[in-house]
Protein backbone atom coordinates (compact mmCIF):
# COMPACT_ATOMS: atom_id res chain seq x y z
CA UNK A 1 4.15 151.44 149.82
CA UNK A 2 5.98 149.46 146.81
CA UNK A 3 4.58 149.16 143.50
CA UNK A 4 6.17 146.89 140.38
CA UNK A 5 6.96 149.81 138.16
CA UNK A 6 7.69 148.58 134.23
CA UNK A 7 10.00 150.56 132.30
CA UNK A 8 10.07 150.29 128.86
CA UNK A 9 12.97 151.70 126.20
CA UNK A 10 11.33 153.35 122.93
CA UNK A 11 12.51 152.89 119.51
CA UNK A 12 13.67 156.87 119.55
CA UNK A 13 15.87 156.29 122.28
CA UNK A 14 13.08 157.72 125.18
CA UNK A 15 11.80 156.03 127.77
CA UNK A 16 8.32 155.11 129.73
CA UNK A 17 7.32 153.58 132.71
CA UNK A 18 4.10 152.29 134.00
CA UNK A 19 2.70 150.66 137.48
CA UNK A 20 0.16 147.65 136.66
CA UNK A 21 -1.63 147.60 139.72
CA UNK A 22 -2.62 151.18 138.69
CA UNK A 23 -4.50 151.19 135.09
CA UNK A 24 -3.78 154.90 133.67
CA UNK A 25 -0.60 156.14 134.99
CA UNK A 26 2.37 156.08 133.04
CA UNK A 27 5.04 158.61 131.97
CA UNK A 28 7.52 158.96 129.31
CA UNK A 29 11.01 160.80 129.45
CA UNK A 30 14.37 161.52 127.43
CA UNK A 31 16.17 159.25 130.08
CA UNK A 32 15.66 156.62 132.71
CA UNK A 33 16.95 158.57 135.38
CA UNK A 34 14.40 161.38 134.44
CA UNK A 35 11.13 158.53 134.05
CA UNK A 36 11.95 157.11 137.51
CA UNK A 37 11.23 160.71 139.20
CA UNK A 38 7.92 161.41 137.26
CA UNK A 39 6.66 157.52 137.65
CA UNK A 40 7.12 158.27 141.58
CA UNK A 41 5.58 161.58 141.33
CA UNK A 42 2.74 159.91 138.93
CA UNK A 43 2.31 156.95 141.32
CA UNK A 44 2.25 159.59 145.07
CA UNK A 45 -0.32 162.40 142.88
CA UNK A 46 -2.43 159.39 141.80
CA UNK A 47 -2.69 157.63 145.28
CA UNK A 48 -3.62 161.08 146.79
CA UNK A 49 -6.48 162.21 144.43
CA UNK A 50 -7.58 158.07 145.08
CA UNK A 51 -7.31 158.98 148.88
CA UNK A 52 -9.25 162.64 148.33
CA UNK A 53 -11.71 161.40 146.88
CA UNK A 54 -12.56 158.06 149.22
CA UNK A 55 -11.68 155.68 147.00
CA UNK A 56 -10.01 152.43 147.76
CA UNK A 57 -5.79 152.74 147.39
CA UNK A 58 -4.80 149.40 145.47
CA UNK A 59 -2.91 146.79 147.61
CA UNK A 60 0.99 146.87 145.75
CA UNK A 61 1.02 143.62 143.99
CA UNK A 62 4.13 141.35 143.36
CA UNK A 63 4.75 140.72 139.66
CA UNK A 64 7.60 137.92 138.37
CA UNK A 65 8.91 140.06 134.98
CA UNK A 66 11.14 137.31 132.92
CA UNK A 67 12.56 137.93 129.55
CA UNK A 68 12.14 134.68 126.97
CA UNK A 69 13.81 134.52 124.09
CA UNK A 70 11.98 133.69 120.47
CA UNK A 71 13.19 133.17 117.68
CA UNK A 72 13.88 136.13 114.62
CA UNK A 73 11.21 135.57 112.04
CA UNK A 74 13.49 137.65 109.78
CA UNK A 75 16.21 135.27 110.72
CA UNK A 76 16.58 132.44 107.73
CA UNK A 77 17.56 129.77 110.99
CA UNK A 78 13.74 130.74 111.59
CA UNK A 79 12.51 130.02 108.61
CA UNK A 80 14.52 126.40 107.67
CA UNK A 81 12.55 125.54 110.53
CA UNK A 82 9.18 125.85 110.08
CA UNK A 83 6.99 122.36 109.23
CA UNK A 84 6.58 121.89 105.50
């Protein structure tokens, strides 16, 4: 099975990682390299107690993840444009 897995760099330098097609399992870690493990150990320990306990395993779903640029609101580009 595949899952879309986000990862997601915090402010301290850390890292976490969730799966959206399963609400409640995330992880966080010092490095990327260390997240990816425990979101694949999250994901397999989470489909298993799903599967022990009869309860319907989630189809993997296929998510588009873009990044769109806004504008800074600190920027003072941002603010000359604003409508009067």
């Amino acid at each position: 099975m595949k899952f879309c897995v986000l990862y997601e760099r915090s402010e301290s330098g850390g890292w976490g990682a969730f799966p959206p097609a399963l609400p409640g399992v995330g992880v966080v870690g010092k490095t990327l390299e260390e997240v990816r493990d425990l979101i694949k150990t999250a994901i397999e320990m989470h489909l298993e107690g799903m599967s022990m306990d009869e309860l319907d395993v989630p189809e993997a779903t296929a998510v588009a993840v873009e990044l769109i640029e806004v504008d800074d609101p600190h920027s003072t580009s941002s603010r000359l444009k604003r409508p009067a």
